[in-house]
Every structure is written in C-alpha cells, then in structure tokens.
C-alpha atoms as a PDB file:
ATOM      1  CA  UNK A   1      17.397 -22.345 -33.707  1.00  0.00           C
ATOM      2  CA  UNK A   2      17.174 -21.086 -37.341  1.00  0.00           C
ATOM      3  CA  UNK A   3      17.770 -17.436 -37.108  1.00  0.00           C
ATOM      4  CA  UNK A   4      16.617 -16.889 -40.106  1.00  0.00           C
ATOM      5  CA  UNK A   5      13.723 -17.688 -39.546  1.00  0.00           C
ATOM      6  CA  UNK A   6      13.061 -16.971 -35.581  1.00  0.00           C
ATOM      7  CA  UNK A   7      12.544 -13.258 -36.499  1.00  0.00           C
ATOM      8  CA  UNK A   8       9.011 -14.087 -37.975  1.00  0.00           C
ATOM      9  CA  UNK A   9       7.723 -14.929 -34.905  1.00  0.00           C
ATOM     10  CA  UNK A  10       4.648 -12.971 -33.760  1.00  0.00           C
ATOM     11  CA  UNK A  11       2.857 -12.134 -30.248  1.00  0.00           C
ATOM     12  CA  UNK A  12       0.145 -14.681 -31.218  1.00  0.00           C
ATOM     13  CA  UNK A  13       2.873 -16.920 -31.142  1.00  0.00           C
ATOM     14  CA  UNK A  14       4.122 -16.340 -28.132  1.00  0.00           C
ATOM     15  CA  UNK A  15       0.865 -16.552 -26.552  1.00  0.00           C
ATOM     16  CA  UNK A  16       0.205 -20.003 -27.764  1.00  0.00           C
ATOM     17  CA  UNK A  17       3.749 -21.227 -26.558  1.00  0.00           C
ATOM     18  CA  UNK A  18       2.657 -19.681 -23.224  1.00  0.00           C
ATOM     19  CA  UNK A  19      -1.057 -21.105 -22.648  1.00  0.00           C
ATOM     20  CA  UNK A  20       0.435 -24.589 -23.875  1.00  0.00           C
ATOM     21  CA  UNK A  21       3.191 -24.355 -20.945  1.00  0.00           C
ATOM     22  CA  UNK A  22       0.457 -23.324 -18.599  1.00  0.00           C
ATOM     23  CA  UNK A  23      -2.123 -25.369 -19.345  1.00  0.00           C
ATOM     24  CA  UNK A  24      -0.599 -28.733 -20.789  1.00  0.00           C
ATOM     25  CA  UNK A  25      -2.881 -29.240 -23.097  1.00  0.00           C
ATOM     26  CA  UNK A  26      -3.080 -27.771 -27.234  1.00  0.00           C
ATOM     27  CA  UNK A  27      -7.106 -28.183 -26.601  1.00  0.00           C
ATOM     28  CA  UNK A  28      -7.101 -25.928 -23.449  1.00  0.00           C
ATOM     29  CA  UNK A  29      -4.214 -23.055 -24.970  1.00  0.00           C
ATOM     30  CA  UNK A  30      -6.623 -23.454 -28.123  1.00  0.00           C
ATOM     31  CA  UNK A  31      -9.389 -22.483 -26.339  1.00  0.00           C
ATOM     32  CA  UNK A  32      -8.372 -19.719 -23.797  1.00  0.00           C
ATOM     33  CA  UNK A  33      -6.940 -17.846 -27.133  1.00  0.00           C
ATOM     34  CA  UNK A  34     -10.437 -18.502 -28.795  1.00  0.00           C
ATOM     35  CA  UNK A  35      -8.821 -20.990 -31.400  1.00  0.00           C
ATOM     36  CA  UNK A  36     -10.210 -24.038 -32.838  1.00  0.00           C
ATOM     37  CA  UNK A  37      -7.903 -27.155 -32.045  1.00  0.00           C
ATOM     38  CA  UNK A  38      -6.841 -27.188 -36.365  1.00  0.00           C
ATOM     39  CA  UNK A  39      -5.747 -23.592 -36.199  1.00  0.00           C
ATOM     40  CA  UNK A  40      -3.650 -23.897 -32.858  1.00  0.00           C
ATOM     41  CA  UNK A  41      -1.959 -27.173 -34.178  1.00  0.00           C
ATOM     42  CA  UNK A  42      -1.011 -25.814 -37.725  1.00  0.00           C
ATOM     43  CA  UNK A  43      -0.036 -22.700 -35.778  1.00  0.00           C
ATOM     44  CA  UNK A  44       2.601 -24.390 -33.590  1.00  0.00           C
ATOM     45  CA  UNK A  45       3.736 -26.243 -36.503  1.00  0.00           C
ATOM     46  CA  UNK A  46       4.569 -22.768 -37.996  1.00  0.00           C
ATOM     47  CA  UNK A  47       6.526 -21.814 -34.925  1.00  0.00           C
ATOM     48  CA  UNK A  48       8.323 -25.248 -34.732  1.00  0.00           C
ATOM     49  CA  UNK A  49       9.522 -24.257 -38.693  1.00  0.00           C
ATOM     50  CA  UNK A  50      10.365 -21.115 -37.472  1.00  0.00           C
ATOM     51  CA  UNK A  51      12.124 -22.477 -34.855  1.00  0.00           C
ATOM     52  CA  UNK A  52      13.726 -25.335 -36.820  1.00  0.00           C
ATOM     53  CA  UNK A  53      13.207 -27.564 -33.690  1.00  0.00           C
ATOM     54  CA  UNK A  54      10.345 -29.554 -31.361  1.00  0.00           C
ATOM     55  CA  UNK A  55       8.860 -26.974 -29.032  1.00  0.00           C
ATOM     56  CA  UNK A  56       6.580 -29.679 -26.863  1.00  0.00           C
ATOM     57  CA  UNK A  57       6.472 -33.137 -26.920  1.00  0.00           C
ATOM     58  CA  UNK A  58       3.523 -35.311 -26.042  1.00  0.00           C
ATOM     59  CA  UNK A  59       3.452 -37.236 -22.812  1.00  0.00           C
ATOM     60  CA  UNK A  60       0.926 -39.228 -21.273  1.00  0.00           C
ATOM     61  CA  UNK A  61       1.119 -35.987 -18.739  1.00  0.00           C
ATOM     62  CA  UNK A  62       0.179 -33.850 -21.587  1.00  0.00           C
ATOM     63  CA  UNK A  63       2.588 -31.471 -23.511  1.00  0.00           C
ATOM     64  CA  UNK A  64       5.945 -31.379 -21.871  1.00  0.00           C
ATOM     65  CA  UNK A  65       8.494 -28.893 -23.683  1.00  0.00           C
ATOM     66  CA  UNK A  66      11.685 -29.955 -24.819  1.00  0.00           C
ATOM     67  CA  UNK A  67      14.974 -28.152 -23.794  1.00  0.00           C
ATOM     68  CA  UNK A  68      14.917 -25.302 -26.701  1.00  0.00           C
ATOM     69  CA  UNK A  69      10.592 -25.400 -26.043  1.00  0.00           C
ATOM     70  CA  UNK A  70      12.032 -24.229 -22.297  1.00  0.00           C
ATOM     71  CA  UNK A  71      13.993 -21.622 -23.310  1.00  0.00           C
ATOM     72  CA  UNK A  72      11.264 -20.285 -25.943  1.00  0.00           C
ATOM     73  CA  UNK A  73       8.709 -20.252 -23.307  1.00  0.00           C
ATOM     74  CA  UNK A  74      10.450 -18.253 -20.861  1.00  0.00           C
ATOM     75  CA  UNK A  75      11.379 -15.319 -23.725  1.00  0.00           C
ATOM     76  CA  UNK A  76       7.348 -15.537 -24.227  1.00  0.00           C
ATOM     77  CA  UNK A  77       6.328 -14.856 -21.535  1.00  0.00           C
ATOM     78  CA  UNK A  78       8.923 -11.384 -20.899  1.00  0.00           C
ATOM     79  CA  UNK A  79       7.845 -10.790 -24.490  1.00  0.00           C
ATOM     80  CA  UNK A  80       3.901 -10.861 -23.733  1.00  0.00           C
ATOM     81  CA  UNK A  81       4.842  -8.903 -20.163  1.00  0.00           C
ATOM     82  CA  UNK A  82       6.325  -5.899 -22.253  1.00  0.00           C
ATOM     83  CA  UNK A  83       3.542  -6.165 -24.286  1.00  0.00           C
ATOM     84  CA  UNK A  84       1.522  -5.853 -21.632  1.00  0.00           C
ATOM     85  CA  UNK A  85       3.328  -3.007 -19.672  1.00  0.00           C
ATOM     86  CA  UNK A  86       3.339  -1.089 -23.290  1.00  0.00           C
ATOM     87  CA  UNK A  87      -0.251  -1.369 -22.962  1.00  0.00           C
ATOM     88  CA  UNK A  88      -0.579  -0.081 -20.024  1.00  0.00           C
ATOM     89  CA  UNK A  89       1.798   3.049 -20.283  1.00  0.00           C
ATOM     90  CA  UNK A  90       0.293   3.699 -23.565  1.00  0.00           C
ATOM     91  CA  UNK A  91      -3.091   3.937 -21.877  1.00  0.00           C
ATOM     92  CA  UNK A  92      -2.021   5.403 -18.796  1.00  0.00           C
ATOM     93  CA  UNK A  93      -0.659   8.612 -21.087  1.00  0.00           C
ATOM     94  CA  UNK A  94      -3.950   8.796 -22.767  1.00  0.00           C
ATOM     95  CA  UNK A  95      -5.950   8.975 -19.657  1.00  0.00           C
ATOM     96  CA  UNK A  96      -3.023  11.644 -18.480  1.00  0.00           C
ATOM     97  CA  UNK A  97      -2.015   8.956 -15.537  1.00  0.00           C
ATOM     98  CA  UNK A  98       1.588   9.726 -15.608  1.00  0.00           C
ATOM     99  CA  UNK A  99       4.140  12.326 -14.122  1.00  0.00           C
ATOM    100  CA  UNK A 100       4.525  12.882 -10.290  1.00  0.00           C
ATOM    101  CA  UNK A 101       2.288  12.811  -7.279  1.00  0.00           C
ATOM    102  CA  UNK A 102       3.283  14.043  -3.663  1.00  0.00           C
ATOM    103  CA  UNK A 103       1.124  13.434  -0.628  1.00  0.00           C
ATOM    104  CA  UNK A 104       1.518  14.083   3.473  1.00  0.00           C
ATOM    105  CA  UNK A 105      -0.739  12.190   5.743  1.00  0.00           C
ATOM    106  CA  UNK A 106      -0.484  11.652   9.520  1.00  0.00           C
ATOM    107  CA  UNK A 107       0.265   8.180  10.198  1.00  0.00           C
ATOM    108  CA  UNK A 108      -2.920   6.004  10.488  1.00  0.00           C
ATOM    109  CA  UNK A 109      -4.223   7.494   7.479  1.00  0.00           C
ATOM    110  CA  UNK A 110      -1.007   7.101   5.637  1.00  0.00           C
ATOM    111  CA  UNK A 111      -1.510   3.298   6.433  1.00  0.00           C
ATOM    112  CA  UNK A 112      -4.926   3.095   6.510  1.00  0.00           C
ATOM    113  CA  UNK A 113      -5.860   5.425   3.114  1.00  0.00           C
ATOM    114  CA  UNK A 114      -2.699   6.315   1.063  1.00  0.00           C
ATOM    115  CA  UNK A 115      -1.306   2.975   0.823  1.00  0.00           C
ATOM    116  CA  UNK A 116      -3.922   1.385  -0.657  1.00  0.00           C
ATOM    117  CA  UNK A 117      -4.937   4.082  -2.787  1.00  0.00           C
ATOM    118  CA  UNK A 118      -1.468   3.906  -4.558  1.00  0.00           C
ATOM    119  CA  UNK A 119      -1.684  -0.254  -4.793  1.00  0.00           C
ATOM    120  CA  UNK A 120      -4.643   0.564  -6.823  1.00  0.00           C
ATOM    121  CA  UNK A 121      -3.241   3.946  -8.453  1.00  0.00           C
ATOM    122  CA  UNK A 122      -0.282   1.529  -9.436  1.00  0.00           C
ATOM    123  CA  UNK A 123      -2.362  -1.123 -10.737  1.00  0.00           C
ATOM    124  CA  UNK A 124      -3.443   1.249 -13.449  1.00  0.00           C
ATOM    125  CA  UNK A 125      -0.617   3.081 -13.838  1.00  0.00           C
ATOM    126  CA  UNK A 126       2.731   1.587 -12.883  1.00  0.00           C
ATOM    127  CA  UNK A 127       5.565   4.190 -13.648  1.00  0.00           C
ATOM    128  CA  UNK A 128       3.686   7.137 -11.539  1.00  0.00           C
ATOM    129  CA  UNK A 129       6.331   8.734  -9.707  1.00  0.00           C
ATOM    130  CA  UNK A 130       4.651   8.712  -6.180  1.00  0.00           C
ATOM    131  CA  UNK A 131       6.250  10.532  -3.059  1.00  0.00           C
ATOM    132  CA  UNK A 132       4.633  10.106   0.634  1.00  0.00           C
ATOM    133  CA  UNK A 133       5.616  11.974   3.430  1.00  0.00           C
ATOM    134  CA  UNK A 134       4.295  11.363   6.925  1.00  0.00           C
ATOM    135  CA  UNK A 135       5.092  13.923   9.640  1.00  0.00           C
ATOM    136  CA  UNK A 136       2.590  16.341  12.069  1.00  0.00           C
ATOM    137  CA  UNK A 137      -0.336  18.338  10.297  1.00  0.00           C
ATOM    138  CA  UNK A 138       1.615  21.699  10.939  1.00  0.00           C
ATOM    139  CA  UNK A 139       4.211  20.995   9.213  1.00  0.00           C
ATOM    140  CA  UNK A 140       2.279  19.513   5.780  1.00  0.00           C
ATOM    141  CA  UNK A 141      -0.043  22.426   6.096  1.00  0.00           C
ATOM    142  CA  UNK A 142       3.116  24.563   5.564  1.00  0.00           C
ATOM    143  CA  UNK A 143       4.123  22.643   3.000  1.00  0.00           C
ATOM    144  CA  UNK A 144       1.188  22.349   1.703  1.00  0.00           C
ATOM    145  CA  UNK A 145       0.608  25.802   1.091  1.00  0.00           C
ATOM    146  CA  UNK A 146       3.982  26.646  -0.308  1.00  0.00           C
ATOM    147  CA  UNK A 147       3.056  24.233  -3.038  1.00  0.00           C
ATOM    148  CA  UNK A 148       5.322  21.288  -2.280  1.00  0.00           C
ATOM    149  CA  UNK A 149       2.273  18.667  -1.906  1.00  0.00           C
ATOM    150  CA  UNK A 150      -1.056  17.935  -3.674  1.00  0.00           C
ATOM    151  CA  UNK A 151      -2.797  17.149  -0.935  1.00  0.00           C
ATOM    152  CA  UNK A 152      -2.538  16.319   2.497  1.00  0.00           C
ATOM    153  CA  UNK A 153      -4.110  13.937   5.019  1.00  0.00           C
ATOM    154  CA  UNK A 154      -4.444  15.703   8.247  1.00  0.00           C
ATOM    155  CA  UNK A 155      -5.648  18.494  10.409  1.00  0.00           C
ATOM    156  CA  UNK A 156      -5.669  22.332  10.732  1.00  0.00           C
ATOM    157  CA  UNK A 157      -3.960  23.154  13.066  1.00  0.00           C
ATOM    158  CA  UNK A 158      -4.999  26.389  15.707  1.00  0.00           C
ATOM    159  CA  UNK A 159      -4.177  29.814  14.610  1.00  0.00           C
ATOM    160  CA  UNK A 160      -4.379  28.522  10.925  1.00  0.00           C
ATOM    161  CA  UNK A 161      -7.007  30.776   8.500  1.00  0.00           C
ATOM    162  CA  UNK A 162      -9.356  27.028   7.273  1.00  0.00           C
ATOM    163  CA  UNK A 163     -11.038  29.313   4.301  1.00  0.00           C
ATOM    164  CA  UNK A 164      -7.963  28.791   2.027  1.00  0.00           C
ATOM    165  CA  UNK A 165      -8.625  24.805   2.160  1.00  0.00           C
ATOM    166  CA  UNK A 166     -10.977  22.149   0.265  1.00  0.00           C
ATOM    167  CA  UNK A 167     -11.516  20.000   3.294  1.00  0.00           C
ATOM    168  CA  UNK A 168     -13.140  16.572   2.435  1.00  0.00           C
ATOM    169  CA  UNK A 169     -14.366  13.747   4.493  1.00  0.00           C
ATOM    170  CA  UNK A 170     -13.547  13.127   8.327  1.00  0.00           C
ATOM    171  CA  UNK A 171     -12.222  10.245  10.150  1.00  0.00           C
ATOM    172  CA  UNK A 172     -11.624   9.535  13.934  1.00  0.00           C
ATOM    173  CA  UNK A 173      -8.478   8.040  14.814  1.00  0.00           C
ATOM    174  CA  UNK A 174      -8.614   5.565  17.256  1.00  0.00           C
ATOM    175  CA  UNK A 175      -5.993   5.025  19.419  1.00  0.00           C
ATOM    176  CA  UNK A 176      -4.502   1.392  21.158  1.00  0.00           C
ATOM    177  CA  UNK A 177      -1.602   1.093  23.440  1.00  0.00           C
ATOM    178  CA  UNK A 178       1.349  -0.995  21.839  1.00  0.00           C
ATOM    179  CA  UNK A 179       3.513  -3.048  23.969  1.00  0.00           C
ATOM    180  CA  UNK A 180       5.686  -5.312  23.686  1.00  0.00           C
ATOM    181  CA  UNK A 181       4.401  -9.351  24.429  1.00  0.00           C
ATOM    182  CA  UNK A 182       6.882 -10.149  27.383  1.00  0.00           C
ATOM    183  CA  UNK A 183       5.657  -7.163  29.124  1.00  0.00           C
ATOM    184  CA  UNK A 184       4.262  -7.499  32.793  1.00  0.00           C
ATOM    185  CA  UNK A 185       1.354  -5.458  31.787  1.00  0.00           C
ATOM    186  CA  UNK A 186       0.231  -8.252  29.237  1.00  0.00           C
ATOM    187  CA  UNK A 187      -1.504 -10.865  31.291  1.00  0.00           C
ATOM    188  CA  UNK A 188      -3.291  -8.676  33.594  1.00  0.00           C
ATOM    189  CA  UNK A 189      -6.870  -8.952  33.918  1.00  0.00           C
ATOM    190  CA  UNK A 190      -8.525  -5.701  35.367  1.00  0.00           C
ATOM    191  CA  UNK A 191      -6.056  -3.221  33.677  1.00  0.00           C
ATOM    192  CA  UNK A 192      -6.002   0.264  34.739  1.00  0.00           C
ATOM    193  CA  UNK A 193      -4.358   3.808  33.173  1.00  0.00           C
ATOM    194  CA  UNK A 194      -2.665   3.964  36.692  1.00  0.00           C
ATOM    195  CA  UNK A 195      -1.164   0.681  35.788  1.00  0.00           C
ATOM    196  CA  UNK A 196       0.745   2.123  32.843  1.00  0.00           C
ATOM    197  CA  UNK A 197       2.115   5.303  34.314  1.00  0.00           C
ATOM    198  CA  UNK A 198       5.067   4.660  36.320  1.00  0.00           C
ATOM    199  CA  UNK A 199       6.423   2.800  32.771  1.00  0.00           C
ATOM    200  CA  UNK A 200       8.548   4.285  30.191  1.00  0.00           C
ATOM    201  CA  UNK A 201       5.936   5.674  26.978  1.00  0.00           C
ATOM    202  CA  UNK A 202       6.937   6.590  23.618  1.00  0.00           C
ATOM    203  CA  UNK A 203       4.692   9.132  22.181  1.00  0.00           C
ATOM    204  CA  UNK A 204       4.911  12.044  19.848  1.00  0.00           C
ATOM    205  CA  UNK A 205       5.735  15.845  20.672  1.00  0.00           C
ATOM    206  CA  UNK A 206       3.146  17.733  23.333  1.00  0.00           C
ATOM    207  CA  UNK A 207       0.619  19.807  21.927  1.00  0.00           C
ATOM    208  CA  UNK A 208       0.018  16.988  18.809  1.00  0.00           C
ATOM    209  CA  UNK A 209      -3.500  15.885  19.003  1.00  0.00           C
ATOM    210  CA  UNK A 210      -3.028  12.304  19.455  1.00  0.00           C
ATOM    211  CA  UNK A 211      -0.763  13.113  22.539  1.00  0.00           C
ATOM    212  CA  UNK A 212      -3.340  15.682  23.919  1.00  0.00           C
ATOM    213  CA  UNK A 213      -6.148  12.364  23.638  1.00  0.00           C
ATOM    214  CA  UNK A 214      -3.538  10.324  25.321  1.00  0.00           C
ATOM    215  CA  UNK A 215      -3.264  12.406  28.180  1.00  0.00           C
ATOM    216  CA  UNK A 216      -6.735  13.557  28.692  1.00  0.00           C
ATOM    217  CA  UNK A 217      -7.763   9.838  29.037  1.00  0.00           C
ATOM    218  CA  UNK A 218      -5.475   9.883  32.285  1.00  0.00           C
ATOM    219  CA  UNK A 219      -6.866  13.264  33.065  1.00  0.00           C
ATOM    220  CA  UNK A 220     -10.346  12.106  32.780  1.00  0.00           C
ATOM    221  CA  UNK A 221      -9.839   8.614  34.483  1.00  0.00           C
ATOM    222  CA  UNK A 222      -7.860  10.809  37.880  1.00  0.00           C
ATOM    223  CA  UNK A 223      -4.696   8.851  36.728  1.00  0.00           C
ATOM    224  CA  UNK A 224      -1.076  10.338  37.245  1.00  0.00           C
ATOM    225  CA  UNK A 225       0.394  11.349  33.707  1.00  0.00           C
ATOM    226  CA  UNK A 226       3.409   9.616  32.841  1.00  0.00           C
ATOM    227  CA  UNK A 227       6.626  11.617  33.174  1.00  0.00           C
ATOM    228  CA  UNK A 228       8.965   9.033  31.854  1.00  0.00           C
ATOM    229  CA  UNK A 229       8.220   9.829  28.416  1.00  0.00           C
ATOM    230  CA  UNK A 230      10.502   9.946  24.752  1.00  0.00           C
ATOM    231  CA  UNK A 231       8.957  11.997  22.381  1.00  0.00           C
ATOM    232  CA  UNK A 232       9.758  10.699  18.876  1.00  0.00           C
ATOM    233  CA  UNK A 233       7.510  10.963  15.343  1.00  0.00           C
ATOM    234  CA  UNK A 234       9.669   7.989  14.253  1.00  0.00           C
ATOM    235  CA  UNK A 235       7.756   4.573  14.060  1.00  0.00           C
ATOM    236  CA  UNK A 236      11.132   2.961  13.547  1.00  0.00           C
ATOM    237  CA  UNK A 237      12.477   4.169  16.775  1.00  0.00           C
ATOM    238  CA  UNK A 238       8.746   3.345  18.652  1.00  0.00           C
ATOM    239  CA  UNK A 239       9.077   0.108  17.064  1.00  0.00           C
ATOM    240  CA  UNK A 240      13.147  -0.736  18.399  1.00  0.00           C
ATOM    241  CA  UNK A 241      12.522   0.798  22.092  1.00  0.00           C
ATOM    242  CA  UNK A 242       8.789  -1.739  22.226  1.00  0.00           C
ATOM    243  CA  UNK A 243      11.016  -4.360  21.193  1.00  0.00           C
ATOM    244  CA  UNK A 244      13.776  -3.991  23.279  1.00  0.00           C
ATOM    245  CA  UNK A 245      12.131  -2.780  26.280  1.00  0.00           C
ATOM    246  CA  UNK A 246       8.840  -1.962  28.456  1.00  0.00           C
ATOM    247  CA  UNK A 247       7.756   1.141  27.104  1.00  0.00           C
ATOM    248  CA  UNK A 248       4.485   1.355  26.089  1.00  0.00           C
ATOM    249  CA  UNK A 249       3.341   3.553  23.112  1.00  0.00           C
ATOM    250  CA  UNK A 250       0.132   4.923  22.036  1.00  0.00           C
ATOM    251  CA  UNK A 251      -1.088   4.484  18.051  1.00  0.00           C
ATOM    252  CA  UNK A 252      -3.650   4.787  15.559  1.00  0.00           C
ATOM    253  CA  UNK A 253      -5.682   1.397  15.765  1.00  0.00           C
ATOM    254  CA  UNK A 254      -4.353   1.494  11.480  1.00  0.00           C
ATOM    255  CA  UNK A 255      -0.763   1.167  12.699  1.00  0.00           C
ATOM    256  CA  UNK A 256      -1.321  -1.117  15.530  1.00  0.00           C
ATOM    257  CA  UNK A 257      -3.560  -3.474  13.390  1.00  0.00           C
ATOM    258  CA  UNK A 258      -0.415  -3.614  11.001  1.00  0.00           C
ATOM    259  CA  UNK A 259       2.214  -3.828  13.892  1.00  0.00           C
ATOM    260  CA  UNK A 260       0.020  -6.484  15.721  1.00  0.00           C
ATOM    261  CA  UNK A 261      -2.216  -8.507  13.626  1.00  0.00           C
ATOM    262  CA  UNK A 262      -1.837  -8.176   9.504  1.00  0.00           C
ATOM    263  CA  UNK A 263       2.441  -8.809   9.569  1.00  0.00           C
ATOM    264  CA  UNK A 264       3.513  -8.698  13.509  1.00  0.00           C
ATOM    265  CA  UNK A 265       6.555  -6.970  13.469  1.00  0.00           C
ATOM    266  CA  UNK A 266       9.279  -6.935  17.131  1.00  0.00           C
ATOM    267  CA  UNK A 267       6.373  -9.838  19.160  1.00  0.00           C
ATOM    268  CA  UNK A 268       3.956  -6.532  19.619  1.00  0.00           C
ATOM    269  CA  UNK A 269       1.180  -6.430  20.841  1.00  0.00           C
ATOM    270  CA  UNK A 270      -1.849  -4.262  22.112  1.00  0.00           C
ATOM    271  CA  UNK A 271      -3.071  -3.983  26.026  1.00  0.00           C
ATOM    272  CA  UNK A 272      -6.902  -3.859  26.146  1.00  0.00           C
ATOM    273  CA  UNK A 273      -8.200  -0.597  27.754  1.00  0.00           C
ATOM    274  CA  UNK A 274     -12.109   0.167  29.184  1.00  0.00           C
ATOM    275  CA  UNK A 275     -12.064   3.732  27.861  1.00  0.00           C
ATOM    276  CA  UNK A 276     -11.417   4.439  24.397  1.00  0.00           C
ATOM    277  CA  UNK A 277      -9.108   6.994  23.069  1.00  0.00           C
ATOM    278  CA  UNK A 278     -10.217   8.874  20.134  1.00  0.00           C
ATOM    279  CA  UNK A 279      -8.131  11.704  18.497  1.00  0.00           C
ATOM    280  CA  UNK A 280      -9.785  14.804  17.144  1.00  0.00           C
ATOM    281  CA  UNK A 281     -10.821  13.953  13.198  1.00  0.00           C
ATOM    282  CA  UNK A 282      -8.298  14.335  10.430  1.00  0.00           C
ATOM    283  CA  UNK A 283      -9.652  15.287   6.326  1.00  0.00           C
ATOM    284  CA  UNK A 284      -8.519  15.286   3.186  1.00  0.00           C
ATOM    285  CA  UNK A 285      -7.120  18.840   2.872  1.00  0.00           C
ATOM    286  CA  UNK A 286      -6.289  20.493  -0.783  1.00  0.00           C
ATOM    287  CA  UNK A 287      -5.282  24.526  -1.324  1.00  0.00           C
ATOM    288  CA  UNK A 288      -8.651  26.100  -2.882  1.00  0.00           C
ATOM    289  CA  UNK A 289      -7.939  27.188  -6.602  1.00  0.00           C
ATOM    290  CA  UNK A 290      -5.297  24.770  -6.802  1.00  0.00           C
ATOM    291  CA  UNK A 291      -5.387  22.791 -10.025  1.00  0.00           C
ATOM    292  CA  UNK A 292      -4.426  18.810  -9.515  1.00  0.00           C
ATOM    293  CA  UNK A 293      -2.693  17.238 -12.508  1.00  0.00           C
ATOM    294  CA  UNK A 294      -4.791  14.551 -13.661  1.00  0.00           C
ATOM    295  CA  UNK A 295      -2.362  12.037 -11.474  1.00  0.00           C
ATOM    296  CA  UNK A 296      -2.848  13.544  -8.237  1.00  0.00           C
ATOM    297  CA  UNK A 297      -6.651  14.322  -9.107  1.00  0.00           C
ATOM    298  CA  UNK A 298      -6.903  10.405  -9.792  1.00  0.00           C
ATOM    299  CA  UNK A 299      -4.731   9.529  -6.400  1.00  0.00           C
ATOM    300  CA  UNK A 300      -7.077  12.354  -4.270  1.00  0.00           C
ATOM    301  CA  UNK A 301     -10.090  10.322  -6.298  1.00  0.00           C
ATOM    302  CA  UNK A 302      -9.068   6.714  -5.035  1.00  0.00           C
ATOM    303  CA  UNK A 303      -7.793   7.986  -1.449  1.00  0.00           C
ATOM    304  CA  UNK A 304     -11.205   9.706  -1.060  1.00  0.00           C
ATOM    305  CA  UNK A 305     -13.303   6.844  -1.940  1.00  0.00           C
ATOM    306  CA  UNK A 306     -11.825   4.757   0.725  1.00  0.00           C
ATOM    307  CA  UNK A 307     -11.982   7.520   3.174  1.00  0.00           C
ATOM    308  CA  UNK A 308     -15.329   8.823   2.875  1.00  0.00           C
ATOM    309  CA  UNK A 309     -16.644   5.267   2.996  1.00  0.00           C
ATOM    310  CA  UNK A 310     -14.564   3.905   6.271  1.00  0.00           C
ATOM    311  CA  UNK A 311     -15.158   7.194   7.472  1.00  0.00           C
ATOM    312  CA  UNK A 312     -18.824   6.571   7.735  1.00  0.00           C
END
C-alpha cells in the first residue's frame, strides 16, 4: 500500500469497501449507500489509487477481494464500528444517558424486568455503568434508603413506615417447584404436596414471603411441612444441590422458565402442581423526593414499561 496516499481515505470509503464485501455486487453497495453505479465505480477507483493496489476483482461470483482488498475490508469495518459507537456515546451524553445506575430486585423480577430493561438501556447507551443486586426486600429497603440504590424491585416489608416510598406497579410472583429430571417425583401422574415432603427442599430464609406462600400451600392442602430443608438466597447453590441430588426447590415461574425452558441449565425441570402458589405482589419502589439522574430515570422508565404491562 502507498502510504502516502492511504491517509486520504474517508468513511464514505470505507463504507463502499464494506457494502461491496457484503453484498458482492458494485450495483447493490451502490445502491444501499444511495449512489448511482458511475459514482460508486469512479469512487473505488479513487480508493484503489489511494491504495496503489486492486481492492476486488470480478468473478463470475461477483466481486471477490484480493489479498490487500481482505485486509482493507476488515480495517473498514472496525473503522465504521467506532464510528458508530462515537455516535452513539456522543448522543447518549446529549440525552444525559451516561454515568452509573444501581438497582435491587428480588429474583423473578430481576430476571423477568431488570434484565431486559438494561438489554434495551444498553442498546442506546452502551458504556452505562450498571450495577444489580438481588437479595430479600429488607435488606434493599435498607439500602435503599441510605441512598446506595435508585430504585428497588421488591416489597415493604412489616414494621416499615410505606409513606417515604413512590411505589409503582404490582406483580404476582408465581411460584413452580424445580427438580431435577431423574427425580422419582417426575413421572408421577396424580402428584400430591404430601408427595414432596419427606424430600430434601431448598428454599430461602423463614419469614421471606415466597417461603411463607410455600408453606401455606401445605398448610392449606393438610400436608406435613417439610423439615428437611437448606435455607440459601443463592441460585447457584439451588442450582448445584437440584443437580446433584433430589431436593426440590420452590421459584418464581421467571427463574424456572429460564432454568427449564429458555437455556436448561443442570437437566431441570418443573413438577406440575393442582394448586397454585402465588407470593404476595412486589413494586417498583423509589425514596419520595429523591431525584434520579437522567440514567436511572431512563432505566426506572424502561423497567416500568415492561412491568406495568406484564403486570396487567
């Protein structure tokens, strides 16, 4: 290559030696840049002078590039990339979507609402330094009230004064019974709670509401609660002991559908159950008077607008 000469080359440049390589054909870059088929063709003869070599040669397969076309392309396309991300951070510091979010949500909503509320926060702005906790509601409430979150998604707990909290939306959390798929429980047909309580369960702390629905099921239904029981807020660890064992664990139907059905992790998989188990109703919870940055006021935006409408 002439390096004299390389220098002069220009993003419109680039962009034709990309669309070429991507679409094989001058006519078809020339049109998806909105150039007639003249103007692209004396264009990549200026980048082949430029260049001081052949960029693409034509083959009865269309254009095919040549050794220094291959190199060229693949610096175009980083080139048009940063180009790109400039864009983007440019515009994300104009709209003010920049700096650092922090968020606590229970865990169905943190798999069912935050994640995809940061894909698409992340989509727009890509360098947002975003920071999720998951852990019980008492403790983000006490975080969130010493100022170390946003927001939270989750629940007030008793003996908590609500009138210092924006509370938005309201979702039930369903609850399924995760099990492992080798486990004698799997293939039977008329399945009872008094099937499930003389095995081991993994379930969180007592006194957190999704272990209070739990056992009020077995209340309700006359069954014996289960006293072999490790309590653990850990989905790692209820993950390793359903793999490695029969324990049976109770989770939001958001973690289960993950676990189970969208990318099966440890062969789980869910027991079917005639009563339903709902957990009390978890919200989007801010301080009142608290002033979000424009990040974590865009986040709360997204995270809402999913919520409110599952939620319905």
């Amino acid at each position: 290559m002439s390096e004299n000469h390389i220098y002069r080359l220009q993003p419109k440049h680039f962009s034709l030696v990309s669309a070429i390589a991507e679409l094989g054909q001058l006519s078809l870059a020339a049109q998806s840049l909105a150039l007639t088929q003249p103007a692209a063709s004396r264009m990549l003869g200026e980048i082949e002078r430029y260049v001081g070599s052949s960029i693409f040669v034509r083959t009865p397969k269309g254009m095919e590039p040549t050794a220094v076309g291959s190199a060229l392309i693949r610096r175009a396309q980083n080139v048009l990339e940063e180009i790109r991300e400039a864009g983007r951070e440019v515009d994300a510091i104009r709209r003010g979507l920049t700096g650092k979010v922090r968020v606590g949500a229970v865990t169905g909503g943190a798999v069912g609402y935050v994640v995809p509320a940061i894909k698409a926060l992340k989509a727009e702005a890509a360098t947002v330094d975003i920071h999720v906790d998951v852990a019980s509601s008492g403790e983000m409430i006490r975080d969130l009230l010493s100022g170390q979150y946003d927001f939270v998604l989750g629940r007030i707990p008793p003996g908590i004064d609500a009138r210092q909290f924006h509370v938005e939306g309201a979702t039930m959390e369903e609850v399924e019974i995760v099990v492992r798929r080798t486990h004698p429980l799997v293939n039977v047909d008329r399945l009872n709670l008094s099937d499930m309580a003389h095995f081991p369960w993994i379930m969180q702390a007592p006194g957190t509401p999704l272990r209070q629905a739990v056992e009020n099921v077995f209340i309700e239904e006359g069954a014996p609660i289960p006293r072999n029981i490790v309590n653990t807020t850990s989905l790692l660890v209820m993950i390793a002991m359903l793999a490695s064992s029969n324990a049976i664990a109770p989770m939001s139907r958001e973690v289960s559908d993950l676990l189970c059905r969208q990318t099966p992790v440890g062969d789980l998989c869910t027991l079917p159950l005639d009563t339903p188990i709902v957990v009390t109703p978890y919200h989007l919870i801010t301080v009142n008077g608290k002033r979000l940055s424009p990040i974590a006021a865009r986040l709360r935006d997204l995270l809402l607008s999913r919520f409110l409408n599952r939620g319905r």
